[in-house]
Protein backbone atom coordinates (compact mmCIF):
# COMPACT_ATOMS: atom_id res chain seq x y z
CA UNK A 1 0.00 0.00 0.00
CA UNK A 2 1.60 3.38 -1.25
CA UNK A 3 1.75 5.43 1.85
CA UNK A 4 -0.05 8.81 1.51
CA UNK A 5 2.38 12.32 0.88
CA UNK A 6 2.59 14.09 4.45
CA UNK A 7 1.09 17.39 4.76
CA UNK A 8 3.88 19.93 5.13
CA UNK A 9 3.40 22.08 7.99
CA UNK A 10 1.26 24.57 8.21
CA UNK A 11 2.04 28.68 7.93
CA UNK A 12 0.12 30.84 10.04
CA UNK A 13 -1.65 33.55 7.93
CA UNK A 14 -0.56 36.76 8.24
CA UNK A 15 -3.64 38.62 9.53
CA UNK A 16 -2.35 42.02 10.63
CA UNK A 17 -1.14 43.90 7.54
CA UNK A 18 -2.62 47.08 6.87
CA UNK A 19 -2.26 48.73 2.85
CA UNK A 20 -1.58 52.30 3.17
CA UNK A 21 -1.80 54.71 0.20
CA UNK A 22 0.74 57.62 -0.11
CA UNK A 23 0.47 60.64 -2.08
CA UNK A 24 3.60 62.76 -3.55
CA UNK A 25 2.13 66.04 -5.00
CA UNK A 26 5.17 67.60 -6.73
CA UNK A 27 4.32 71.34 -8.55
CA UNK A 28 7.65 74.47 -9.15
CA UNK A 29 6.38 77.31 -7.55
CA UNK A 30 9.06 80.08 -9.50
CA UNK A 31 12.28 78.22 -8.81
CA UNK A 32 10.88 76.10 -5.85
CA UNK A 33 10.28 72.31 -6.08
CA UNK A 34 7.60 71.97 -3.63
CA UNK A 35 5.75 68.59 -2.38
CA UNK A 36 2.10 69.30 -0.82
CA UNK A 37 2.78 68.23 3.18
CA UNK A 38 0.36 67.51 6.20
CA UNK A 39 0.77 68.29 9.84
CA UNK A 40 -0.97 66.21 12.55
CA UNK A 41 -1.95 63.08 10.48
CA UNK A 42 -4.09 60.30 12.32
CA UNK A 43 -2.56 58.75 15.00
CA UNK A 44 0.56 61.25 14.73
CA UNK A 45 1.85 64.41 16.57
CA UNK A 46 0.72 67.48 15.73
CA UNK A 47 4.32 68.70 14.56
CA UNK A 48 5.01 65.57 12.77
CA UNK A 49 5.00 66.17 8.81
CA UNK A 50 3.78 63.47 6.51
CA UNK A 51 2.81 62.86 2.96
CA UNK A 52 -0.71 62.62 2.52
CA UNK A 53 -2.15 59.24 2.98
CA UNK A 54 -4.50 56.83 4.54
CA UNK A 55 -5.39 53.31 4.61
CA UNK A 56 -6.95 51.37 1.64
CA UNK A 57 -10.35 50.09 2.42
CA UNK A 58 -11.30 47.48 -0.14
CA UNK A 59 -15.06 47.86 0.45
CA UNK A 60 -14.69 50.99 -0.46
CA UNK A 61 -12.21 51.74 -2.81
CA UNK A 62 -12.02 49.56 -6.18
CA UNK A 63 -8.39 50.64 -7.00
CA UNK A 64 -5.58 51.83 -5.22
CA UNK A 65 -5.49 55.01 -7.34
CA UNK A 66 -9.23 55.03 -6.36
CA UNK A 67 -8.32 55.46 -2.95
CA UNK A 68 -4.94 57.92 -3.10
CA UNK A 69 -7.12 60.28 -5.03
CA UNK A 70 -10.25 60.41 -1.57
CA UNK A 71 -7.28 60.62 0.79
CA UNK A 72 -5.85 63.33 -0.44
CA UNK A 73 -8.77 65.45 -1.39
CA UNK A 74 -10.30 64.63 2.19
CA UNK A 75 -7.02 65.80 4.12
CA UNK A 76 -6.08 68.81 1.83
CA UNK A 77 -9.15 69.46 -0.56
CA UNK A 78 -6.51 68.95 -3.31
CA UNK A 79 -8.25 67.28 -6.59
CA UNK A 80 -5.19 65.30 -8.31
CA UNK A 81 -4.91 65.54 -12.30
CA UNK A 82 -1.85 63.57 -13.49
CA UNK A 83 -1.08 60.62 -11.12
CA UNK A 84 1.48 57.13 -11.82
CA UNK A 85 2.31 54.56 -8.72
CA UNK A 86 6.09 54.64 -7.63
CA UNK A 87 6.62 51.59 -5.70
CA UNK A 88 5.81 49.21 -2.65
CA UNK A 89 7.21 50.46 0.57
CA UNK A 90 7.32 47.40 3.34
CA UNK A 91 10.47 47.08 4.90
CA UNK A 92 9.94 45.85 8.51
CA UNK A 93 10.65 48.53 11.16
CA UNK A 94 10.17 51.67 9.22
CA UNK A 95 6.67 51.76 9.27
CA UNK A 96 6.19 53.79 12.39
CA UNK A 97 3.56 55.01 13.44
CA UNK A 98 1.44 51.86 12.49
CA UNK A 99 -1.32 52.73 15.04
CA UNK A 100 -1.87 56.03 12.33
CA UNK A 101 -3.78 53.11 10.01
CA UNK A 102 -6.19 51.23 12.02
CA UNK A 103 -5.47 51.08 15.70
CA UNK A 104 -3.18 48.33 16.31
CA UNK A 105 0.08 47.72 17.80
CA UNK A 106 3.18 45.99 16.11
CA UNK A 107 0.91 45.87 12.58
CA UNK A 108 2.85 45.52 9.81
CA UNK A 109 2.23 48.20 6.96
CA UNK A 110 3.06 48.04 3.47
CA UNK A 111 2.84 51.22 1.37
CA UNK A 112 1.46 52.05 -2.04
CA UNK A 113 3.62 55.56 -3.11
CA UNK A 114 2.12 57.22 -5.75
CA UNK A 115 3.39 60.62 -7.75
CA UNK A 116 1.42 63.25 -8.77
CA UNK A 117 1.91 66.09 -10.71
CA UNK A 118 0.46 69.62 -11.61
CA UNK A 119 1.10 73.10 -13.15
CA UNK A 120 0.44 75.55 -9.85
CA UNK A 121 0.43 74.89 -6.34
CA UNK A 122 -3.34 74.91 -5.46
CA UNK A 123 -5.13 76.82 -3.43
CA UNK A 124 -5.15 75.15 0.64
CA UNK A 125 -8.28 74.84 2.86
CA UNK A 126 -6.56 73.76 5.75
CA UNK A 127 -4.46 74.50 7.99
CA UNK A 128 -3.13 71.37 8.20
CA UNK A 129 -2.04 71.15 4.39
CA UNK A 130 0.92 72.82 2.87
CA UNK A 131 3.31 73.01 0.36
CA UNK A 132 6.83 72.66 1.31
CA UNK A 133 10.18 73.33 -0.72
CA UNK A 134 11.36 69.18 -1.50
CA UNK A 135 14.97 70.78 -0.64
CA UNK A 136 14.28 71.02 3.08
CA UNK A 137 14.60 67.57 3.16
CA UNK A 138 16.71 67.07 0.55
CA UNK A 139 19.56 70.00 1.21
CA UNK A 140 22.34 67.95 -0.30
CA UNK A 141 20.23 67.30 -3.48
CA UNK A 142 20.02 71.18 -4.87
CA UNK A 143 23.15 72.01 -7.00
CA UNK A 144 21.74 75.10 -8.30
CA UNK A 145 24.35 77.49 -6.63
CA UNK A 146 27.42 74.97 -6.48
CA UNK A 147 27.85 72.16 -4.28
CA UNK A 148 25.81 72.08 -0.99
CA UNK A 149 28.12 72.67 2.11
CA UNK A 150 26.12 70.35 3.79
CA UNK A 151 28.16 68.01 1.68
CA UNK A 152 31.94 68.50 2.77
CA UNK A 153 30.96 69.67 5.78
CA UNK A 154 29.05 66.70 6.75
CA UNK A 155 27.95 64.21 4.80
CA UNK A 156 30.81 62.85 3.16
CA UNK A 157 33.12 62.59 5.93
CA UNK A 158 30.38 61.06 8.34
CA UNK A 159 29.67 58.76 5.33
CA UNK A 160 33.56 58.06 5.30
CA UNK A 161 33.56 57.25 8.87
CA UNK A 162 30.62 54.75 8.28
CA UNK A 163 32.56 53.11 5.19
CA UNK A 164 36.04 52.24 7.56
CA UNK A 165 33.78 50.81 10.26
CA UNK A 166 33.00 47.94 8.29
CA UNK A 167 33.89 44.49 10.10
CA UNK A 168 35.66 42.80 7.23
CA UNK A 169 37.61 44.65 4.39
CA UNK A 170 35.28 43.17 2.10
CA UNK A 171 32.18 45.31 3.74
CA UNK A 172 34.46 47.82 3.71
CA UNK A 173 35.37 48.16 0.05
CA UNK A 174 31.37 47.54 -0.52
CA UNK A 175 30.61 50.19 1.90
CA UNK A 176 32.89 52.77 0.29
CA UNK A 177 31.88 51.76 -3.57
CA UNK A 178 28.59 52.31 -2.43
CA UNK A 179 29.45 55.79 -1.14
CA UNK A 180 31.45 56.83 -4.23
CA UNK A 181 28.71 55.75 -6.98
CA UNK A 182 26.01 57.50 -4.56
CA UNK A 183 27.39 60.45 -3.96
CA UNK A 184 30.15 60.82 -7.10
CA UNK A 185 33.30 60.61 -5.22
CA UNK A 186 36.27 58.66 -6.20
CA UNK A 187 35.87 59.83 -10.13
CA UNK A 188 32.60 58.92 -10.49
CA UNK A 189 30.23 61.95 -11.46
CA UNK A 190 27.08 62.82 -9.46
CA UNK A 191 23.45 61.49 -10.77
CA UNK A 192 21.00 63.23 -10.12
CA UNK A 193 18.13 60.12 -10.76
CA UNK A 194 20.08 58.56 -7.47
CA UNK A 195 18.18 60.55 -5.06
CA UNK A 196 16.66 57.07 -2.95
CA UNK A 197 20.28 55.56 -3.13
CA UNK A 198 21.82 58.48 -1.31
CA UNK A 199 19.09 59.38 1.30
CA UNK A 200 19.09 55.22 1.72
CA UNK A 201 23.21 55.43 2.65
CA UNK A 202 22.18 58.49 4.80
CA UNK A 203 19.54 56.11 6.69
CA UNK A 204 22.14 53.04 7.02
CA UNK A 205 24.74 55.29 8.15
CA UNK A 206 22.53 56.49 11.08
CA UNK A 207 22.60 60.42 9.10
CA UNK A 208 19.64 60.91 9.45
CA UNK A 209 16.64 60.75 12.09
CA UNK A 210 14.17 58.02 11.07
CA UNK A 211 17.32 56.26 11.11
CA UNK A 212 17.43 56.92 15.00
CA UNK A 213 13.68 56.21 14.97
CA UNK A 214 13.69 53.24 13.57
CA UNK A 215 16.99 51.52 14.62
CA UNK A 216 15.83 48.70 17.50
CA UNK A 217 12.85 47.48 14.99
CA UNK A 218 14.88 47.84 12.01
CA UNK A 219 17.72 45.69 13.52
CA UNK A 220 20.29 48.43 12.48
CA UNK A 221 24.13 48.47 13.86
CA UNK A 222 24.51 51.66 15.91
CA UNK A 223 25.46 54.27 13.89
CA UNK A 224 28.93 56.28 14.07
CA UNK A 225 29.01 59.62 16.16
CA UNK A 226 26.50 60.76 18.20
CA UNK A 227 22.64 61.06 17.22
CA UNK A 228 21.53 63.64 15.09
CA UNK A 229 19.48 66.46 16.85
CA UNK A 230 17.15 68.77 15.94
CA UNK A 231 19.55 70.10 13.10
CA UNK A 232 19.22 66.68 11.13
CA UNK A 233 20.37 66.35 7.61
CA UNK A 234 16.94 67.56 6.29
CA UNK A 235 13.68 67.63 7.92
CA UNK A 236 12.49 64.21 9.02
CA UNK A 237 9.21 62.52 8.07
CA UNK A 238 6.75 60.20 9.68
CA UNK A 239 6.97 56.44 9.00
CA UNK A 240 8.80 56.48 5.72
CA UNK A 241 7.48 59.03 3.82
CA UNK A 242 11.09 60.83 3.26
CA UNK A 243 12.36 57.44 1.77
CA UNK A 244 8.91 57.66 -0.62
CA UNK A 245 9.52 61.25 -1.49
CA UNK A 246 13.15 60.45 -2.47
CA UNK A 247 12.18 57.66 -4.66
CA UNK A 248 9.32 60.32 -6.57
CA UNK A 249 11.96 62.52 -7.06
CA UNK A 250 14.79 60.12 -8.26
CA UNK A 251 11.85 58.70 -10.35
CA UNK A 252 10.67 62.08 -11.65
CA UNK A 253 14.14 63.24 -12.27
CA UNK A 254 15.33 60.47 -14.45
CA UNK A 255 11.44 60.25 -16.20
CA UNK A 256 12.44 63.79 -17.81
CA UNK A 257 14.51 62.16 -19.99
CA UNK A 258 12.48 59.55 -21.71
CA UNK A 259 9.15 61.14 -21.12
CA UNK A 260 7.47 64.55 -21.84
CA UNK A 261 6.33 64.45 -18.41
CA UNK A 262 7.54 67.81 -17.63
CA UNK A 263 4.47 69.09 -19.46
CA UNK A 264 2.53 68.40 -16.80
CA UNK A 265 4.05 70.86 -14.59
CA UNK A 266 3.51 73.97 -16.64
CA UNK A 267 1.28 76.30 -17.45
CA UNK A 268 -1.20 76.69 -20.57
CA UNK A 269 1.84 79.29 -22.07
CA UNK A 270 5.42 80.16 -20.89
CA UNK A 271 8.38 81.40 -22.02
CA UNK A 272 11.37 79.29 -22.70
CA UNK A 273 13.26 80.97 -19.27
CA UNK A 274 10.62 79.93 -17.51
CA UNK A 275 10.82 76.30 -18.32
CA UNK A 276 14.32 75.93 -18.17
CA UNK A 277 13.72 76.93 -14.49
CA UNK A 278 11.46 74.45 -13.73
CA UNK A 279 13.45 71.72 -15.13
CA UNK A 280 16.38 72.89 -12.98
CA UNK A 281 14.32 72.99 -9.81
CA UNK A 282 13.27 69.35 -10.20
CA UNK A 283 16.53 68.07 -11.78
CA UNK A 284 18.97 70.37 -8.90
CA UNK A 285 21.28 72.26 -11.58
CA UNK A 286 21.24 74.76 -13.81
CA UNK A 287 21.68 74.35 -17.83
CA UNK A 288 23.64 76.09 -20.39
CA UNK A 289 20.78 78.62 -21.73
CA UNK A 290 21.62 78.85 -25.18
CA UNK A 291 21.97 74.75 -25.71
CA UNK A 292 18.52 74.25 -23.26
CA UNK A 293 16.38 76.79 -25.89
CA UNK A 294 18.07 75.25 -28.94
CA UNK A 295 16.81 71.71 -27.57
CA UNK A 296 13.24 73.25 -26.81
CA UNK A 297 12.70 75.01 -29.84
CA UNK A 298 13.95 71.35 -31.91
CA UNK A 299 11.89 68.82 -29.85
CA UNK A 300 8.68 69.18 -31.38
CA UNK A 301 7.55 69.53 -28.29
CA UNK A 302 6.17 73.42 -28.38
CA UNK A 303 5.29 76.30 -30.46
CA UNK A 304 5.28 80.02 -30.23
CA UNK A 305 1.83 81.52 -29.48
CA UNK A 306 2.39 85.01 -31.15
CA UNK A 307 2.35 87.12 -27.88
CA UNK A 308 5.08 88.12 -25.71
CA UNK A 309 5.45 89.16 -22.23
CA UNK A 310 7.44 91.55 -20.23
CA UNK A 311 6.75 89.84 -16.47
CA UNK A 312 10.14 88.12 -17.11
CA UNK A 313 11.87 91.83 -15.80
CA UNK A 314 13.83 92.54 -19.20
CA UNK A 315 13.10 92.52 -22.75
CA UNK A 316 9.80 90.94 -23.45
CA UNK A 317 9.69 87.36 -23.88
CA UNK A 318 7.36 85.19 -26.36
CA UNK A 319 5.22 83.42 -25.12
CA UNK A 320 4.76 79.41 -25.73
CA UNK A 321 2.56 76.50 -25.86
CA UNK A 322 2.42 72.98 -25.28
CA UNK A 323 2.18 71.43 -29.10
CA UNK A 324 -0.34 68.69 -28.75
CA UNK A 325 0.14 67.12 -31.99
CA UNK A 326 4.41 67.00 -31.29
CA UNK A 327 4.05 65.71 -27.72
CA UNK A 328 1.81 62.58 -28.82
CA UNK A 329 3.79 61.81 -31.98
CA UNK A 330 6.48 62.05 -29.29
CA UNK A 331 5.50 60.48 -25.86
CA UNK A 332 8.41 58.33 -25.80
CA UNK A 333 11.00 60.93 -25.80
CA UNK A 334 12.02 63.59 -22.77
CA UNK A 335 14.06 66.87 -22.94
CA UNK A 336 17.86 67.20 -23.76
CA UNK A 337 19.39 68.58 -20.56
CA UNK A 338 23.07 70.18 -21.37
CA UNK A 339 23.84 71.00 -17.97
CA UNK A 340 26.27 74.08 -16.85
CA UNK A 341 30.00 73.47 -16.98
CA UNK A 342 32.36 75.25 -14.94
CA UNK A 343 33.36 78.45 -17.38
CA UNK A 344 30.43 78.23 -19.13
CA UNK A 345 28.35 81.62 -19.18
């Protein structure tokens, strides 16, 4: 008689996972990059800043989208246009404050980011909504004026210290690879798209406060020096909502280059100054004017309207419009970006 196959052992199901969905509302306000914020979320402090977000309730909400859209026009009266998901945020231990979702200790969360983009910051009708410059928590990302101090000053040799504190020379070579391609040292030239990977070293390195936060949960090492205080490399976030804003910018950043997207962001007309200052704001340097308008002008992308304007301060400008026709014979192609070289005027 054959004997019969043994039932493998049985895996508890998983019963206290909560799906939280994350909005990043990215808009240029002039020259500032600005991501639509939220003070006093549910279940958080009052001076705690946060994306906006809330849990997904499947009775209720057929798609996720369906449900990122009533969050965030229930906590900031903000109607989203253009909106793509980023990613799936559920690393153990950085999920903090859980009890913000649905009540309960020690659940796990996993998080649905999602980026969203629009011409104008919109009008707020609460006082618990704003729009913040992305830079404050980013202050090593903006290369408009030079390198950030922040960098020498700071980050780098912290970083450095983190690297030769490896336990095997192995870890450390890894460690310090992993600084150099992040950050551009060694030779290697800085990328802006690698937004997540830096802010990510920053968080393994102890750099910054979630970091802190998270540590005992997250089963980090202790990091080098002493904690960061109220000065912290940036302004901290709740749960990880920085980590999900670095990955809409890195994501956004690189997306310029393959996809119109930037289109999105502007107005119904502009002038060509005016665009090449939003695309610096997002991307964190400035471009070689000349080569940025040649670019423009060849894409296919836009075309003159006929008027001009003199709001730019000096001679006035013409005035121009997204080309419909160009940008969907062209969706799968982005901007040139001829960024400025040292000398260059």
């Amino acid at each position: 008689m054959s004997k019969a196959p043994s039932t493998p052992p049985s895996t508890p199901l998983v019963s206290n996972v909560a799906i939280a969905l994350n909005a990043v509302i990215a808009v240029v306000d002039g020259d500032r990059p600005e991501v639509l914020c939220v003070r006093g979320a549910p279940g958080v402090a009052k001076r705690d800043l946060a994306l906006p977000y809330g849990p997904f309730d499947p009775e209720r909400h057929r798609t996720f989208e369906i449900g990122v859209r009533e969050w965030v026009e229930r906590q900031t009266h903000v109607t989203l246009g253009y909106v793509e998901q980023l990613y799936t945020f559920g690393d153990k231990g950085r999920e903090a404050p859980a009890a913000a979702l649905s009540g309960g200790k020690g659940e796990r969360v996993v998080s649905v980011g999602y980026l969203a983009l629009a011409p104008s910051p919109a009008e707020l009708l609460t006082e618990d909504a704003f729009w913040a410059d992305w830079y404050s928590f980013f202050p090593w990302e903006d290369w408009r004026g030079g390198e950030p101090p922040i960098l020498r000053e700071r980050i780098i040799p912290a970083l450095d210290v983190w690297a030769q504190r490896g336990k095997t020379a192995d870890m450390r070579e890894a460690r310090k690879m992993r600084l150099n391609l992040s950050f551009g040292q060694g030779g290697f030239g800085w990328e802006e798209e690698r937004t997540l990977d830096r802010y990510e070293l920053m968080y393994e390195a102890g750099l910054v406060v979630e970091a802190w936060r998270d540590r005992e949960t997250a089963g980090l090492e202790p990091p080098p020096g002493g904690a960061p205080g109220k000065t912290d490399a940036g302004v901290a976030m709740i749960s990880d909502h920085r980590r999900i804003l670095a990955t809409a910018i890195g994501r956004l950043r690189g997306k310029l280059k393959y996809r119109p997207v930037i289109f999105e962001m502007m107005g119904s007309d502009f002038t060509l100054l005016q665009l090449q200052r939003t695309v610096e704001a997002i991307v964190g340097f400035e471009f070689h004017k000349q080569n940025f308008r040649r670019s423009v002008e060849k894409s296919g992308f836009v075309e003159p309207t006929g008027e001009t304007t003199g709001e730019t301060g000096g001679r006035p400008a013409a005035l121009f419009r997204v080309d419909r026709a160009g940008l969907k014979d062209r969706a799968a192609a982005g901007l040139a970006i001829p960024r400025l070289k040292a000398g260059d005027a």
